[in-house]
C-alpha atoms as a PDB file:
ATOM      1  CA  UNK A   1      31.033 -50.607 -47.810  1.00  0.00           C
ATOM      2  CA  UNK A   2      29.506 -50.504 -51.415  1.00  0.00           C
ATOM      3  CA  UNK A   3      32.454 -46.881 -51.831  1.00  0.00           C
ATOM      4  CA  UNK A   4      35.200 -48.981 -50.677  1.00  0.00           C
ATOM      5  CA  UNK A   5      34.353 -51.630 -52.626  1.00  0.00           C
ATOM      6  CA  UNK A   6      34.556 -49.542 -55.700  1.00  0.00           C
ATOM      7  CA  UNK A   7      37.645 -47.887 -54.223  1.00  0.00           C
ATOM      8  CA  UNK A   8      39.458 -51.172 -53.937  1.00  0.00           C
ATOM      9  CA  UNK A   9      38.069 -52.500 -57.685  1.00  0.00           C
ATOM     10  CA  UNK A  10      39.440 -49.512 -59.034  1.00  0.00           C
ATOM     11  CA  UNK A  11      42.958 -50.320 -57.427  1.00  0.00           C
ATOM     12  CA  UNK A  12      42.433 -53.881 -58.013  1.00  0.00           C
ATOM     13  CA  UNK A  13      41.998 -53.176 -61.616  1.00  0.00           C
ATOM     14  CA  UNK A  14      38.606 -54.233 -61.867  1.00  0.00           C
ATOM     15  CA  UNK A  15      36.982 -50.519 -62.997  1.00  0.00           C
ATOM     16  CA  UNK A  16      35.947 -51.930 -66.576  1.00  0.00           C
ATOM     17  CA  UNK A  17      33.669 -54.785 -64.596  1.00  0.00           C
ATOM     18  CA  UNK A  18      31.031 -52.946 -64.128  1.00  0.00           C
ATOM     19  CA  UNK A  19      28.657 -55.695 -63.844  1.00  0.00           C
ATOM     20  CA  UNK A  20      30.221 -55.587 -59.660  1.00  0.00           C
ATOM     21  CA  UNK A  21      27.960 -52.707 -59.375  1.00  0.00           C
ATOM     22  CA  UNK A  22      24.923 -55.014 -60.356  1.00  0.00           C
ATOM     23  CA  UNK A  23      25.796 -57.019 -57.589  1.00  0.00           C
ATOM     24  CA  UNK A  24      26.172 -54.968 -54.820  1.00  0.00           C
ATOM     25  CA  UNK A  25      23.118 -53.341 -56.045  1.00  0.00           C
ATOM     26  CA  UNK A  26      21.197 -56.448 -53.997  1.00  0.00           C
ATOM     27  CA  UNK A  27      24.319 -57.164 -51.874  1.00  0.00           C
ATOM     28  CA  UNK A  28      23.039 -55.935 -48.748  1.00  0.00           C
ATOM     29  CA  UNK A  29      19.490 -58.157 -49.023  1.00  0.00           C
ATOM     30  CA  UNK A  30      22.181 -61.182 -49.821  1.00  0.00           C
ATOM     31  CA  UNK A  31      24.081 -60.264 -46.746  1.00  0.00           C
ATOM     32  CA  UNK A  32      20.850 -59.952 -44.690  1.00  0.00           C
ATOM     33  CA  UNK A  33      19.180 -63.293 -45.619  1.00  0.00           C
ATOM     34  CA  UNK A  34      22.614 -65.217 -45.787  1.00  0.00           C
ATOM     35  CA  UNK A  35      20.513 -67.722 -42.786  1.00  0.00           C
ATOM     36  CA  UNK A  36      17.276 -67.932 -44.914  1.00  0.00           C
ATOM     37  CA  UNK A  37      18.017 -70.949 -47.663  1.00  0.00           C
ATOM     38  CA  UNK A  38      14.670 -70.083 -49.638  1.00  0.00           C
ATOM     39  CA  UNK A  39      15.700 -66.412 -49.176  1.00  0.00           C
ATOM     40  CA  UNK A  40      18.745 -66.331 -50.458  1.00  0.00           C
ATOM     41  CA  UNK A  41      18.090 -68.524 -53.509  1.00  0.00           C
ATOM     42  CA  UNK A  42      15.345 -65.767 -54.022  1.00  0.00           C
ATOM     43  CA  UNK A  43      17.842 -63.280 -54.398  1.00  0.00           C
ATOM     44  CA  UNK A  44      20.149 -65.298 -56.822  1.00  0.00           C
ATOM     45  CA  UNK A  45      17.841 -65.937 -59.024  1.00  0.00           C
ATOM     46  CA  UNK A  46      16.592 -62.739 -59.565  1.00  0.00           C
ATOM     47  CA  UNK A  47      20.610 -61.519 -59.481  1.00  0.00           C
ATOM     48  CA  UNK A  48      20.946 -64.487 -61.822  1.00  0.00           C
ATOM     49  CA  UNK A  49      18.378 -62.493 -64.061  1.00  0.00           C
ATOM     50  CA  UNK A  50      20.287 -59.295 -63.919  1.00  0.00           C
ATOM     51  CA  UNK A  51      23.466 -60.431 -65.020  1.00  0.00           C
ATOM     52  CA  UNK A  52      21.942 -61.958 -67.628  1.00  0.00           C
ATOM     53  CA  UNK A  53      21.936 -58.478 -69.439  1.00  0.00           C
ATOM     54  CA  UNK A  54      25.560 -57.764 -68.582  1.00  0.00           C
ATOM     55  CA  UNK A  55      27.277 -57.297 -71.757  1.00  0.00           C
ATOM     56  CA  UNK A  56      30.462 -58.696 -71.170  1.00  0.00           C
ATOM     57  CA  UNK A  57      32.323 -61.408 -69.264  1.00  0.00           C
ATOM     58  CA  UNK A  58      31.336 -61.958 -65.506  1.00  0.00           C
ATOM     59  CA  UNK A  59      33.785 -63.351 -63.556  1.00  0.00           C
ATOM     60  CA  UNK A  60      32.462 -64.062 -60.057  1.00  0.00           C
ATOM     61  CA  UNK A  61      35.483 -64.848 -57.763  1.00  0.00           C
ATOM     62  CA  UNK A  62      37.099 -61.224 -58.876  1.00  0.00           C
ATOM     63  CA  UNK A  63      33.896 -59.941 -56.582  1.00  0.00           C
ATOM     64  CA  UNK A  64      35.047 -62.115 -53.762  1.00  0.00           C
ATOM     65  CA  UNK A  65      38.453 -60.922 -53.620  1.00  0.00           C
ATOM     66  CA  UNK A  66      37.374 -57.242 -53.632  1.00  0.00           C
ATOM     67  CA  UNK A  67      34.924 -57.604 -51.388  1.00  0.00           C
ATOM     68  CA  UNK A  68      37.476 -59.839 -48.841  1.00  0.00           C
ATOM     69  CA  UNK A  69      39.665 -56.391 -49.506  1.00  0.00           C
ATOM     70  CA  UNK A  70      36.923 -54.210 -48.450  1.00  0.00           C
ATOM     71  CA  UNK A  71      35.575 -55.647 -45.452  1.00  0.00           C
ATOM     72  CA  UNK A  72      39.512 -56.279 -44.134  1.00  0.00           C
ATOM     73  CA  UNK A  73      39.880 -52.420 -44.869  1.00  0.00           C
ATOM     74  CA  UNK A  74      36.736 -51.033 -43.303  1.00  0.00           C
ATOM     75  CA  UNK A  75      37.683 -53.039 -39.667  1.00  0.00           C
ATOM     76  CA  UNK A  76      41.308 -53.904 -39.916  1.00  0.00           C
ATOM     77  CA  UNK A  77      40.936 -54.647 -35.961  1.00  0.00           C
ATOM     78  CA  UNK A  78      37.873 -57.376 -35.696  1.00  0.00           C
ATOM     79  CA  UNK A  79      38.959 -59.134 -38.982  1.00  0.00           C
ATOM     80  CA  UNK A  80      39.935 -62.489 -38.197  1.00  0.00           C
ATOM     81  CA  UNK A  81      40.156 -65.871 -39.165  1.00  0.00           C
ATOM     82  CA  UNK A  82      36.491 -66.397 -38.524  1.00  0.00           C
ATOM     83  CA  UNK A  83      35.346 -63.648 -40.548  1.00  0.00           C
ATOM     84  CA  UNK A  84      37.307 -64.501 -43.483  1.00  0.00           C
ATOM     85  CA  UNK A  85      35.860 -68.281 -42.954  1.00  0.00           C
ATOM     86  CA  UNK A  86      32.382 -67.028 -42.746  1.00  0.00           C
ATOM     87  CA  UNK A  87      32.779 -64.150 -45.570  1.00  0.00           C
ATOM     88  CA  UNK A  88      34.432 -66.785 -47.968  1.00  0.00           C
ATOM     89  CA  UNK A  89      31.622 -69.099 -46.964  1.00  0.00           C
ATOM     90  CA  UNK A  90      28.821 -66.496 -47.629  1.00  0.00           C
ATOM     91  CA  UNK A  91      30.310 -65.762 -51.621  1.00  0.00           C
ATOM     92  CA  UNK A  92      31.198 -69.424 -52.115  1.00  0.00           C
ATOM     93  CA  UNK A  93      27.475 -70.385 -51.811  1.00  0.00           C
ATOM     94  CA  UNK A  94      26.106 -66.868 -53.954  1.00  0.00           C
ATOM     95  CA  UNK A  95      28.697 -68.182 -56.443  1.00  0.00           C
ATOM     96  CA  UNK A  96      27.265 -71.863 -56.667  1.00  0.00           C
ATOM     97  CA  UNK A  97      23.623 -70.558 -56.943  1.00  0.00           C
ATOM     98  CA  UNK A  98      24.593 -68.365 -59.760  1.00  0.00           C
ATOM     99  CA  UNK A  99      26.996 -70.363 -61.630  1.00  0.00           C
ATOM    100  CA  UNK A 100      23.831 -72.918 -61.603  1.00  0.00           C
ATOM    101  CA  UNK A 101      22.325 -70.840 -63.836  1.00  0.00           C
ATOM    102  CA  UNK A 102      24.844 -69.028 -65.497  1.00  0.00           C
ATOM    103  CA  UNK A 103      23.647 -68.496 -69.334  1.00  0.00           C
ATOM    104  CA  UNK A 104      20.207 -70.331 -69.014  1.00  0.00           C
ATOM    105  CA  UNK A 105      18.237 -67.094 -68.897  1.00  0.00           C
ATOM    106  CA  UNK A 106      19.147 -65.592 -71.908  1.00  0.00           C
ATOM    107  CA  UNK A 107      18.083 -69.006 -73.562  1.00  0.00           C
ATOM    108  CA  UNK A 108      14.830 -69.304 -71.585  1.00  0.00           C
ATOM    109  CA  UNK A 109      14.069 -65.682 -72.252  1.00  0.00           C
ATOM    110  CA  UNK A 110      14.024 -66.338 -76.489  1.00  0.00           C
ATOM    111  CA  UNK A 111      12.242 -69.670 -76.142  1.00  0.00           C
ATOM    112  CA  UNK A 112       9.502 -68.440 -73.957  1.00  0.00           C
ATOM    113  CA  UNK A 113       9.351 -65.413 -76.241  1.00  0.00           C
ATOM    114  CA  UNK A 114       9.201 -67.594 -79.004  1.00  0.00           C
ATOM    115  CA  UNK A 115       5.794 -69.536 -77.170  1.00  0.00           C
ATOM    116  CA  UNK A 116       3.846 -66.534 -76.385  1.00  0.00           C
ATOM    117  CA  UNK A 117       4.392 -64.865 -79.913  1.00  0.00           C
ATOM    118  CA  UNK A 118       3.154 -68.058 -81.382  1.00  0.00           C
ATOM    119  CA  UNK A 119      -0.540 -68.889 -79.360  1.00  0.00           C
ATOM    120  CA  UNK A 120      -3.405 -68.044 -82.036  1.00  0.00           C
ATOM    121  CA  UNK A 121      -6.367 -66.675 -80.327  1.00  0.00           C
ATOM    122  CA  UNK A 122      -8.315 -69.871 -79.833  1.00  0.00           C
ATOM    123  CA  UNK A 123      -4.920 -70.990 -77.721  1.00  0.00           C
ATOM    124  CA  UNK A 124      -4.794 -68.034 -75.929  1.00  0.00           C
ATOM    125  CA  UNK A 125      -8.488 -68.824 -75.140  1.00  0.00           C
ATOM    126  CA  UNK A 126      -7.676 -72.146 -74.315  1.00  0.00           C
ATOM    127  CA  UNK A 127      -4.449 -71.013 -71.924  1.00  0.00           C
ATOM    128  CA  UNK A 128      -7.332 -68.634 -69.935  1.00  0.00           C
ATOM    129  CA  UNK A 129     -10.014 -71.626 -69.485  1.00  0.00           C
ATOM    130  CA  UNK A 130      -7.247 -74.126 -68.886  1.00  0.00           C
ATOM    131  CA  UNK A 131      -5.120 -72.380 -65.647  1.00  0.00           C
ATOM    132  CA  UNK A 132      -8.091 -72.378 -63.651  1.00  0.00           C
ATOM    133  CA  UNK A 133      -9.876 -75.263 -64.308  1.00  0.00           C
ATOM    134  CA  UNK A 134      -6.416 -77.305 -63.152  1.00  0.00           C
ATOM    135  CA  UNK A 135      -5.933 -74.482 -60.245  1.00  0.00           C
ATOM    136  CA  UNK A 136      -9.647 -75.504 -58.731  1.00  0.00           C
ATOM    137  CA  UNK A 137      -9.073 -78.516 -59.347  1.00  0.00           C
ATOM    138  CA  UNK A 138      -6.229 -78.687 -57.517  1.00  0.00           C
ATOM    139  CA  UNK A 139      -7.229 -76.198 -55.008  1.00  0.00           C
ATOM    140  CA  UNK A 140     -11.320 -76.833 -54.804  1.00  0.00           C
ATOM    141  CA  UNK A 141     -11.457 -73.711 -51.823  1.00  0.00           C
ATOM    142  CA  UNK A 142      -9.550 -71.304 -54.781  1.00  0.00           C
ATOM    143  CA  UNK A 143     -13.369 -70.900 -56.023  1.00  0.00           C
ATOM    144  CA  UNK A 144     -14.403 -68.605 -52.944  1.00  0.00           C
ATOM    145  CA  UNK A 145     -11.145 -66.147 -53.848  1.00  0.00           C
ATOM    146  CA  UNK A 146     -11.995 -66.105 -57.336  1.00  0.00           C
ATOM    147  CA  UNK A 147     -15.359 -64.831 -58.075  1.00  0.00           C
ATOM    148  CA  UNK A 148     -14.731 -61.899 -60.820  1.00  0.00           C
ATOM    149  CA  UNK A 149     -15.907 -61.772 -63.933  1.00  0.00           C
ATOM    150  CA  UNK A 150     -14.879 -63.837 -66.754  1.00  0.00           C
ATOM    151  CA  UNK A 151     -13.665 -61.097 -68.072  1.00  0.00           C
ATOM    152  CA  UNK A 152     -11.773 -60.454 -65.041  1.00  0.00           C
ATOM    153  CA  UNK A 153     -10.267 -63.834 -64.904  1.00  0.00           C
ATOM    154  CA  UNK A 154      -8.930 -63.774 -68.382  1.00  0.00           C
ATOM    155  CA  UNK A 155      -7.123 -60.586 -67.709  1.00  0.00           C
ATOM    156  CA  UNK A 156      -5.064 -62.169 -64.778  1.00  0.00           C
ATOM    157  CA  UNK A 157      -4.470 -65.514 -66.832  1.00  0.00           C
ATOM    158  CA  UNK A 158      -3.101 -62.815 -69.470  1.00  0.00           C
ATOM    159  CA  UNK A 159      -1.601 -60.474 -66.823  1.00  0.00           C
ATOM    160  CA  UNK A 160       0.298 -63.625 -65.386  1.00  0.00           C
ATOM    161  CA  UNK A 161       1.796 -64.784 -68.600  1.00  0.00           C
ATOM    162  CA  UNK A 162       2.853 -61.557 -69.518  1.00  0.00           C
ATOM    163  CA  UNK A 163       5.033 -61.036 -66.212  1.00  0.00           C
ATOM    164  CA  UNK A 164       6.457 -64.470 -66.705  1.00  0.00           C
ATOM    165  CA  UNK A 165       8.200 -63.056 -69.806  1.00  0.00           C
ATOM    166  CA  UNK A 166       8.788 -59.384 -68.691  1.00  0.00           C
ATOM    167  CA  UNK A 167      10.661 -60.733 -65.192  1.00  0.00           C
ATOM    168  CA  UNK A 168      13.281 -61.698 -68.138  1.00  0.00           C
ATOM    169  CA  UNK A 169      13.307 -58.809 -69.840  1.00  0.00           C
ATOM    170  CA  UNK A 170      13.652 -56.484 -66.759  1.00  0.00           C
ATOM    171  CA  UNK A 171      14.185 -58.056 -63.235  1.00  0.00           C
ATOM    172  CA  UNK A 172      14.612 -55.322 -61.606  1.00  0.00           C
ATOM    173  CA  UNK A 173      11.450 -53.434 -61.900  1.00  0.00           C
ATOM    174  CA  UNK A 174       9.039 -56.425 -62.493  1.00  0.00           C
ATOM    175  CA  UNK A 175      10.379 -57.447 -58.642  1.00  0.00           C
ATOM    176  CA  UNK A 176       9.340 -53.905 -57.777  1.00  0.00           C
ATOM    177  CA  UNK A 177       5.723 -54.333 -59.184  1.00  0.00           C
ATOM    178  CA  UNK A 178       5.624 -57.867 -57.838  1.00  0.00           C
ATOM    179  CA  UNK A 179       6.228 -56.489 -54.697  1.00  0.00           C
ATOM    180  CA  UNK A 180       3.812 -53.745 -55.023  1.00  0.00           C
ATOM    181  CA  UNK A 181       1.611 -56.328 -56.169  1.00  0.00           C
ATOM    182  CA  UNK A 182       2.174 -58.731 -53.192  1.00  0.00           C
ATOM    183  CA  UNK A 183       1.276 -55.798 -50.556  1.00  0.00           C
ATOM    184  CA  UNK A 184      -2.485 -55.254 -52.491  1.00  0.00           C
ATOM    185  CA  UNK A 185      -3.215 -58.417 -51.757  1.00  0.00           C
ATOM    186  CA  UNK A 186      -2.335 -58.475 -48.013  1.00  0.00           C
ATOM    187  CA  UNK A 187      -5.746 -56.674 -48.619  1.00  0.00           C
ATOM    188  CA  UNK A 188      -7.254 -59.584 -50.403  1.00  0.00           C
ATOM    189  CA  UNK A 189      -6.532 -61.606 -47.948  1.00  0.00           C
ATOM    190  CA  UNK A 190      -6.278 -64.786 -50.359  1.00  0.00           C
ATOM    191  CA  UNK A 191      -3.948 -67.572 -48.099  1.00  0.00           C
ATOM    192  CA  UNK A 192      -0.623 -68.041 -49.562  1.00  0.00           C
ATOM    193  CA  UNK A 193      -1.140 -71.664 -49.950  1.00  0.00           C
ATOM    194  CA  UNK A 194      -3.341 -71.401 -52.924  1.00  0.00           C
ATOM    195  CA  UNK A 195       0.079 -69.967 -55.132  1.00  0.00           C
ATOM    196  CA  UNK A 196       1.939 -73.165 -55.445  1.00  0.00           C
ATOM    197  CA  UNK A 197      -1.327 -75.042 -56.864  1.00  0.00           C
ATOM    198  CA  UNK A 198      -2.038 -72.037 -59.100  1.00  0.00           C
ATOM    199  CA  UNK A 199       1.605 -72.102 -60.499  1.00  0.00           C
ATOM    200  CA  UNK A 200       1.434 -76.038 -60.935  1.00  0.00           C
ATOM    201  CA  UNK A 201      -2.104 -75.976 -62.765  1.00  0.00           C
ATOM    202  CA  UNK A 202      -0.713 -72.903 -65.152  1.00  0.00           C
ATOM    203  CA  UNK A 203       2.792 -75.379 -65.813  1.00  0.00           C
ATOM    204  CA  UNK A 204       0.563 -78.155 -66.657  1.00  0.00           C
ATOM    205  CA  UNK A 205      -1.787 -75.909 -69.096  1.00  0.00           C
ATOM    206  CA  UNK A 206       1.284 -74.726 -70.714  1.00  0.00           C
ATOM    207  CA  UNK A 207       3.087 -78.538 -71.285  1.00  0.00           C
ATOM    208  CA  UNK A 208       0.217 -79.920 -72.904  1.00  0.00           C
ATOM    209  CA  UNK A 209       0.488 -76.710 -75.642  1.00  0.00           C
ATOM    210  CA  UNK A 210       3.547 -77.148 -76.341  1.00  0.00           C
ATOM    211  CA  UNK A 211       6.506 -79.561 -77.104  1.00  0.00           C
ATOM    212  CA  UNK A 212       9.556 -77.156 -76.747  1.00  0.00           C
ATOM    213  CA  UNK A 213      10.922 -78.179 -72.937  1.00  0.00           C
ATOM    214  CA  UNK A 214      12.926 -75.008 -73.058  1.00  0.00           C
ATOM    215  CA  UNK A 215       9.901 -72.978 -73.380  1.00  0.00           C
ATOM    216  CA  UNK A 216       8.369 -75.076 -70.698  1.00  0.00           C
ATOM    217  CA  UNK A 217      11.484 -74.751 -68.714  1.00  0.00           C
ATOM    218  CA  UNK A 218      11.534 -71.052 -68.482  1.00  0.00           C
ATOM    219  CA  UNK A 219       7.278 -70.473 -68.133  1.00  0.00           C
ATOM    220  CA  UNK A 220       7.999 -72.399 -64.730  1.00  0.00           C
ATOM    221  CA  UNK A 221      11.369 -71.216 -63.676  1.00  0.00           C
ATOM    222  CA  UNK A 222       9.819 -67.220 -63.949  1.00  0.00           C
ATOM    223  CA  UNK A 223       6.334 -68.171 -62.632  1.00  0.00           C
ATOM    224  CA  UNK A 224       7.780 -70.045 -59.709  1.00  0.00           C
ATOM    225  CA  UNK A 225      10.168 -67.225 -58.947  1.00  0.00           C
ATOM    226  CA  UNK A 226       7.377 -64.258 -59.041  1.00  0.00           C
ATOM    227  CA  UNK A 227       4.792 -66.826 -56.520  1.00  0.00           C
ATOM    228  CA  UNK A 228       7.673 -67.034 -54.402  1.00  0.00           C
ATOM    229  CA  UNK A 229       8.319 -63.210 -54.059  1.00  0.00           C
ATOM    230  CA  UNK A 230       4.649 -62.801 -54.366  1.00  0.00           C
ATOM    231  CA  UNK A 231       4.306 -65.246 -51.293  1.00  0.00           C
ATOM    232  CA  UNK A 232       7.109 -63.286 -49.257  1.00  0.00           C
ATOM    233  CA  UNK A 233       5.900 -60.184 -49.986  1.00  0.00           C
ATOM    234  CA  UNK A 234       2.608 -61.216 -48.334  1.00  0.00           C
ATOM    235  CA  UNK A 235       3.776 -63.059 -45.581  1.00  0.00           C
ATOM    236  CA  UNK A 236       5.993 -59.985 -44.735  1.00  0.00           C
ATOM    237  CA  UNK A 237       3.149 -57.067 -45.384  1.00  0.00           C
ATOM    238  CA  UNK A 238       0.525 -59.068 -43.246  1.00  0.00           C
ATOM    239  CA  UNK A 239       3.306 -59.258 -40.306  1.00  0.00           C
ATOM    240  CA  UNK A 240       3.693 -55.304 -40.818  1.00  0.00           C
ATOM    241  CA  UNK A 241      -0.240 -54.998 -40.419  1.00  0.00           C
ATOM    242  CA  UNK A 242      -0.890 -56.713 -37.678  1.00  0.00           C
ATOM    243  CA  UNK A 243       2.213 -55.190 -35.798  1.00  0.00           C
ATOM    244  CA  UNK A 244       0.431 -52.098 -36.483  1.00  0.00           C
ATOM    245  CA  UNK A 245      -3.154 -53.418 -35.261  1.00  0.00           C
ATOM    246  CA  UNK A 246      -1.845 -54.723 -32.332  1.00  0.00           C
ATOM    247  CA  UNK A 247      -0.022 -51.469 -31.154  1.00  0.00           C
END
């Protein structure tokens, strides 16, 4: 597919758009999770975050027509009226979840940058104490997972902040070590369902520091999109072990 889709931009005289290779890039994990809602809005977002350093104009609906091209081309004989229904459905939706976002990264990225570059040490401090105080709060049974050091706390409450502005700067391979990330802790064995408290205890610490909703804005958007690839990478490396125990 992803050679005759070039093919046919090429023809089409889409070869300057470059940015169509960006997409296709994570087309086939769209394609795969088209039935999974919480899936696929996974994927936009961090395509979303990819486009975002494009340098140049996207246009979205030129990728639909040369990828209705391509798939007519690669089986001329099953194409039908239903596929071209389904197909147009499938980009119609990518397209709404991106053009949702469209531009908002780039602004989030500066103002979050803006934040972190800002904290003096006695708010950095603060930020550490703060996250999980509200997180066992929030999540009393959190305590029994987190038993480190100090020392060892304040490096994830650091660790976490810093991927929350490096997802921005490069999606692509801060999904890879979030990913990498998720399967260690299939090892952990920590339950998923302490992530969502943990995210809303670190967006509360962070709104009472500052007053710039932008900056707030983005701390959220990135750390709810890295808990939810955290959380799927988890839920889909502790199916893979116990397929493996059970066989």
């Amino acid at each position: 597919f992803n050679d005759m889709f070039m093919f046919n931009a090429a023809v089409m005289g889409f070869s300057s758009s470059t940015w169509m290779s960006l997409v296709l890039d994570q087309f086939d994990d769209i394609v795969s999770n088209v039935s999974n809602s919480y899936r696929l809005q996974e994927e936009c977002d961090v395509l979303l975050l990819v486009l975002a350093k494009y340098k140049g104009e996207v246009k979205l609906d030129e990728f639909k027509s040369v990828m209705l091209s391509s798939l007519r081309s690669l089986v001329p004989k099953a194409w039908d009226a239903d596929h071209e229904m389904a197909w147009n459905w499938l980009w119609e939706n990518v397209e709404r979840m991106l053009n949702a976002g469209m531009g908002k990264p780039q602004v989030q990225e500066k103002a979050l940058e803006r934040l972190i570059l800002s904290l003096t040490e006695d708010a950095v401090n603060y930020l550490r104490r703060e996250v999980y105080k509200r997180f066992f709060a929030l999540a009393p049974a959190g305590q029994d997972y987190f038993k480190q050091s100090t020392s060892r706390l304040y490096f994830i409450a650091d660790k976490v902040v810093e991927m929350t502005l490096e997802i921005y700067r490069d999606p692509r391979k801060m999904v890879e070590d979030i990913s990498a990330l998720g399967l260690r802790h299939v090892g952990y064995a920590i339950p998923t369902e302490f992530f969502a408290p943990f995210v809303s205890g670190a967006v509360e610490v962070v709104r009472s520091m500052t007053t710039d909703n932008q900056a707030e804005d983005a701390f959220r958007w990135s750390l709810t999109l890295i808990s939810k690839i955290l959380v799927r990478t988890i839920m889909e490396g502790s199916t893979i072990v116990m397929k493996a125990i059970n066989t």
